[in-house]
Protein backbone atom coordinates (compact mmCIF):
# COMPACT_ATOMS: atom_id res chain seq x y z
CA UNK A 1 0.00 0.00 0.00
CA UNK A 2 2.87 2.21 1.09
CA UNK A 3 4.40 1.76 -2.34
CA UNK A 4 0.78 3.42 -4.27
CA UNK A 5 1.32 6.60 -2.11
CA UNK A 6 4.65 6.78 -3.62
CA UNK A 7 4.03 6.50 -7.14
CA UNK A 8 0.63 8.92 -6.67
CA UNK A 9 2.55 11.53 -4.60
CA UNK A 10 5.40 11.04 -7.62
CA UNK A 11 2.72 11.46 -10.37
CA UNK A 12 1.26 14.45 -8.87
CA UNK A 13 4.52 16.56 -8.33
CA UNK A 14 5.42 15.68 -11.92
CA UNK A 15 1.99 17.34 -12.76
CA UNK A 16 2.89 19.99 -10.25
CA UNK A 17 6.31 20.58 -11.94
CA UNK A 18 4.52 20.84 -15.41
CA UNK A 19 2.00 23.23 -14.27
CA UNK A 20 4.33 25.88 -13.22
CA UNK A 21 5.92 25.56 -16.29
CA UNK A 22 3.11 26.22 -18.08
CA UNK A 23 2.70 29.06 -15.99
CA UNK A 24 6.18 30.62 -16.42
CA UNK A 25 5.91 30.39 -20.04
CA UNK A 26 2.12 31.83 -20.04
CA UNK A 27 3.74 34.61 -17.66
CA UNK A 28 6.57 35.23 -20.19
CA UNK A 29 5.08 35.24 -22.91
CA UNK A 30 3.18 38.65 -21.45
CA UNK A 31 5.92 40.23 -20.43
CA UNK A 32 7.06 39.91 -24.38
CA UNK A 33 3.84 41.64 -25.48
CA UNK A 34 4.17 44.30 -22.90
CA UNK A 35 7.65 45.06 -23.93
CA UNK A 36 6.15 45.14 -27.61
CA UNK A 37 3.53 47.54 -26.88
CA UNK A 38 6.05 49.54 -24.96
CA UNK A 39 8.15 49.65 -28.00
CA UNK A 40 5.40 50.25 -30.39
CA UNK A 41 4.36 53.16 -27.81
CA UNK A 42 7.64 54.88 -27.89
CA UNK A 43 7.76 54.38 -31.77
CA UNK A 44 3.92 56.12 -31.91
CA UNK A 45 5.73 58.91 -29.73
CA UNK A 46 8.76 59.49 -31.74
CA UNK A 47 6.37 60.53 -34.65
CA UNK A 48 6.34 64.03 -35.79
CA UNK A 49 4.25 65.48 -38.83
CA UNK A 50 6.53 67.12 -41.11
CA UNK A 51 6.99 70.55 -41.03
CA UNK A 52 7.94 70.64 -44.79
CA UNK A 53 7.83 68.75 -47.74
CA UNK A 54 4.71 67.32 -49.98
CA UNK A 55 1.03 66.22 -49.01
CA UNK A 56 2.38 62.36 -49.93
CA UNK A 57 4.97 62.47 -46.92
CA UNK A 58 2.61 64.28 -44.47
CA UNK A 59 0.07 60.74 -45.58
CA UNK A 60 2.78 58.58 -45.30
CA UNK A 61 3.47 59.37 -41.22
CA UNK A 62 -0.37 59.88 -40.68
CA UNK A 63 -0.49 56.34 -42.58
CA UNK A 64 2.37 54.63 -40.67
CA UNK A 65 0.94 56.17 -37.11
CA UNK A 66 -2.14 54.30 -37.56
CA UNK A 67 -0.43 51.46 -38.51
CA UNK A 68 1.46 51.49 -35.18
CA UNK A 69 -2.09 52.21 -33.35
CA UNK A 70 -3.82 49.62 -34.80
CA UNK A 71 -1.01 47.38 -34.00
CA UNK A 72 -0.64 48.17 -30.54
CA UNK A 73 -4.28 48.01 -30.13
CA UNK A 74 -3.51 44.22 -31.38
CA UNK A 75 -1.29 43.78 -28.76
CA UNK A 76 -3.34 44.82 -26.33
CA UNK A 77 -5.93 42.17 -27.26
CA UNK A 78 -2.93 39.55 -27.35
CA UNK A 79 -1.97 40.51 -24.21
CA UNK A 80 -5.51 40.43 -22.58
CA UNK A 81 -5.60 36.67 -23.78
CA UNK A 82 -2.12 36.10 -22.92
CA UNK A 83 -2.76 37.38 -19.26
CA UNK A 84 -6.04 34.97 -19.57
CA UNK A 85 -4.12 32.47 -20.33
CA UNK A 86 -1.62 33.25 -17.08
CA UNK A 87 -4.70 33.35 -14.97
CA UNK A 88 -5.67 29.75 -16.03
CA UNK A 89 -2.40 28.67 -15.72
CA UNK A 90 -1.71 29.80 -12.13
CA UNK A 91 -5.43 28.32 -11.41
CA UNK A 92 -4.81 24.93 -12.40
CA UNK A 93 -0.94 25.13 -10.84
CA UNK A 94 -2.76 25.83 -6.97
CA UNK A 95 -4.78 23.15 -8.17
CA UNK A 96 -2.17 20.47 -8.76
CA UNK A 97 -0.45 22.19 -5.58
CA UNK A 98 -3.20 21.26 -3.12
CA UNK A 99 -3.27 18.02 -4.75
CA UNK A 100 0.22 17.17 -4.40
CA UNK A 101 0.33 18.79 -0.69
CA UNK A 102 -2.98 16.31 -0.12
CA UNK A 103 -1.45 13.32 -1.32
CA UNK A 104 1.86 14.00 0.16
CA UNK A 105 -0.27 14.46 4.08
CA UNK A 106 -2.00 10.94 3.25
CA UNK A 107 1.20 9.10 2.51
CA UNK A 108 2.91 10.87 5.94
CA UNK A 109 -0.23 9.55 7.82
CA UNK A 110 -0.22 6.16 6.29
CA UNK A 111 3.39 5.70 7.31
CA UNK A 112 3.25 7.23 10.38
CA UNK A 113 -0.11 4.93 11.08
CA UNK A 114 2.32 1.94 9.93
CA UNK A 115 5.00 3.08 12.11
CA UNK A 116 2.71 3.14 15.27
CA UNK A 117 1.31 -0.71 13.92
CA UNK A 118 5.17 -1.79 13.96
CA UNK A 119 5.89 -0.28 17.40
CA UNK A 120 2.26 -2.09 18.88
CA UNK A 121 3.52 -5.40 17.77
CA UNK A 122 6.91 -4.94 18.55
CA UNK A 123 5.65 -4.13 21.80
CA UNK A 124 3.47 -6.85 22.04
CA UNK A 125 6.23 -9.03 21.17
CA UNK A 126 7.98 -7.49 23.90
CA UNK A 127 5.74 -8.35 26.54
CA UNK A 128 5.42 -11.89 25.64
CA UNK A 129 9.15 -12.14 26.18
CA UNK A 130 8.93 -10.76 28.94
CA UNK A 131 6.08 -12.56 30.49
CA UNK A 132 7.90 -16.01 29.25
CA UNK A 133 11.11 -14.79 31.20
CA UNK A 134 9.07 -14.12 34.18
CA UNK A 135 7.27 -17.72 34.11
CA UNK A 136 11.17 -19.58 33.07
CA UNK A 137 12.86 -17.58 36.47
CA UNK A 138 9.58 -18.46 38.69
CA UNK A 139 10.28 -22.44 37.19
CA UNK A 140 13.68 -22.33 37.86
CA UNK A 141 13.69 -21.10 41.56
């Protein structure tokens, strides 16, 4: 019996272990996207109309700044899901973390319940020595 603890407790901090990696990579994955849209902000920023030149350049920046807005407003629906995604991810990792912390308190009790059974008999065994010794010295006197 002591053996299926030890393959379930195994299992579940293998799923534990592949949980939080899900999680790290869901969380890293945002952090790319924010540093995009950070990027993409600063590039939106650094924009200026010209102050000369023809109608077709003036277009082309007005052109290329909605560009950049319509990709950062992309991003920020990426990162939304992305962030989701996190949220599910560090769900289902306290999930597998209670599970594993559960499983790991039932094998502790069942060996800890065996341990007491091995010290009762052991006692037991004990006492019928020592009640045998008793009887032998009352024989032999």
């Amino acid at each position: 019996m002591h053996k299926k603890y030890g393959a379930v407790v195994k299992l579940k901090k293998q799923t534990l272990e592949q949980k939080e990696s899900d999680l790290l990579q869901a969380r890293t994955i945002v952090k790319k996207i924010e540093e995009d849209i950070g990027k993409i902000t600063k590039d939106i920023k650094g924009l200026n109309a010209p102050k000369e030149g023809t109608y077709n350049s003036f277009l082309q920046i007005r052109n290329l700044g909605n560009d950049l807005m319509k990709q950062k407003e992309y991003l920020l629906l990426k990162k939304d899901n992305a962030q989701n995604q996190a949220n599910k991810c560090l769900y289902l990792y306290n999930e597998a973390l209670k599970e594993y912390e559960k499983m790991k308190y039932l094998k502790e009790e069942h060996y800890s319940k065996l341990l007491k059974e091995i010290k009762q008999k052991e006692q037991k065994e004990l006492d019928e020595i020592a009640l045998q010794l008793f009887f032998l010295q009352g024989v032999s006197r």
